[in-house]
Protein backbone atom coordinates (compact mmCIF):
# COMPACT_ATOMS: atom_id res chain seq x y z
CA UNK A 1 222.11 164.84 131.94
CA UNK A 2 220.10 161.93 133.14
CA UNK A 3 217.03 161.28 134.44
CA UNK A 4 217.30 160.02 138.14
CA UNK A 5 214.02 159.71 139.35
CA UNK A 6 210.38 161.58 138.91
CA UNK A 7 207.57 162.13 141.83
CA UNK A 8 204.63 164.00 142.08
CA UNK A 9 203.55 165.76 145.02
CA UNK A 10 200.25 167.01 144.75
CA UNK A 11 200.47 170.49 142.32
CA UNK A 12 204.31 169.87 142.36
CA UNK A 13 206.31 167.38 139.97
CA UNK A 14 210.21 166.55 140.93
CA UNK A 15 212.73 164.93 138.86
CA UNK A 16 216.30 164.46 140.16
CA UNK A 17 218.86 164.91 137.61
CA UNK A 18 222.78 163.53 137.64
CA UNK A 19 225.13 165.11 135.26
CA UNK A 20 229.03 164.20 135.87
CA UNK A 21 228.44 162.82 139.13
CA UNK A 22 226.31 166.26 140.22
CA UNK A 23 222.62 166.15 141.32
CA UNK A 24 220.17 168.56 140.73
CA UNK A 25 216.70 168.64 141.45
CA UNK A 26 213.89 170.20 139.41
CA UNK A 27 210.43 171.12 140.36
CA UNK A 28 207.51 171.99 138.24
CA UNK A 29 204.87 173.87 139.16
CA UNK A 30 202.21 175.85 137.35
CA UNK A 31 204.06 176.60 134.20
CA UNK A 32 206.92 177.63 136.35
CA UNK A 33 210.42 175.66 137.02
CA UNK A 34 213.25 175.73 140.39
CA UNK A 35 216.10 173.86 139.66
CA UNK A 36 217.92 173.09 143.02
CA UNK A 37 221.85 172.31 142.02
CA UNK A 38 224.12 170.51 144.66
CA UNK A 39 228.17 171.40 144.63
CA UNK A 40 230.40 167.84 143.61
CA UNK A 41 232.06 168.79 147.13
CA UNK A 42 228.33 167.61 148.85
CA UNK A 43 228.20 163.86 149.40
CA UNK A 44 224.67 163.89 147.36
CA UNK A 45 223.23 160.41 146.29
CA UNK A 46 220.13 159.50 144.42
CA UNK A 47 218.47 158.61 147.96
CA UNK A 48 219.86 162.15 150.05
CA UNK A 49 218.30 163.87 147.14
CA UNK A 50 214.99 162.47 147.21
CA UNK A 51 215.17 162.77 151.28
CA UNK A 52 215.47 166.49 150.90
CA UNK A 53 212.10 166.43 149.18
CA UNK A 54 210.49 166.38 152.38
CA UNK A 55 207.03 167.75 153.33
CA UNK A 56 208.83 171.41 154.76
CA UNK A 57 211.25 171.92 151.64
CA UNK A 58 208.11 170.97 149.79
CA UNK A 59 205.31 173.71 150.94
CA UNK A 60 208.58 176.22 150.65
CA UNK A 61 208.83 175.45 147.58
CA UNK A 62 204.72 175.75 146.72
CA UNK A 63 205.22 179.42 148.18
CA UNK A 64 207.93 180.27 146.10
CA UNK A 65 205.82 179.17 143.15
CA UNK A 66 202.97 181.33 144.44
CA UNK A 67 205.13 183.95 144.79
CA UNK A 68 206.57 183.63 141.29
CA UNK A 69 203.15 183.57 140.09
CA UNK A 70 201.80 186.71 141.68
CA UNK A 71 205.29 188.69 140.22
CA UNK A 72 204.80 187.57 136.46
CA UNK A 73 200.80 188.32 136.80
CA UNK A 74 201.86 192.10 138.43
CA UNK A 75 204.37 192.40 135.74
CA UNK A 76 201.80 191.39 132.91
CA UNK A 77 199.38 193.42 133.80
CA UNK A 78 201.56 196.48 134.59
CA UNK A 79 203.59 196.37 131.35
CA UNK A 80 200.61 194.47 128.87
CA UNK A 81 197.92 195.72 130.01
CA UNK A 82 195.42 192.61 129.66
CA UNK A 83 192.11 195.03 129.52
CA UNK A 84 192.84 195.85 126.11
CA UNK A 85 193.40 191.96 125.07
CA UNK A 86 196.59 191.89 124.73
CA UNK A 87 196.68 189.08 127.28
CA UNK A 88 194.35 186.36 127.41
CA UNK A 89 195.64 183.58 130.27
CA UNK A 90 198.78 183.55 132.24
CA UNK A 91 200.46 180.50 132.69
């Protein structure tokens, strides 16, 4: 797997991947990854990749991570219960 290309968007970092001819794009947010995978049948290049990264995909994206967030917290707290210190900082 290589390294295509990196960009930071505000609280969001994307790198665009190619591994046997195969994009994939990777966001990191928070602590927490998506990984976006295209099919080989997709005419994806280095450029259409970075085009999908536009400003709509992006704040999608920023919700899902919220979203993620607000699941791992609920599930912390339900099954670790931080009030007895078992838990100190989620990601």
């Amino acid at each position: 797997m290589r390294i295509v290309k990196e960009m930071q968007f505000d609280q969001i970092k994307a790198t665009i991947f190619i591994n046997n001819e195969k994009y994939s794009i990777k966001l990191d947010g928070g602590g927490m990854e998506q990984i976006y995978k295209f099919d080989s049948t997709l005419d994806i290049s280095a450029k259409i990749a970075e085009d999908i990264l536009d400003e709509k995909f992006l704040e999608s994206s920023f919700d899902i991570f919220r979203q993620m967030k607000k699941n791992i917290e609920g599930s912390v707290y339900r099954n670790l219960n931080p009030s007895k210190g078992k838990v100190e900082e989620i990601i």
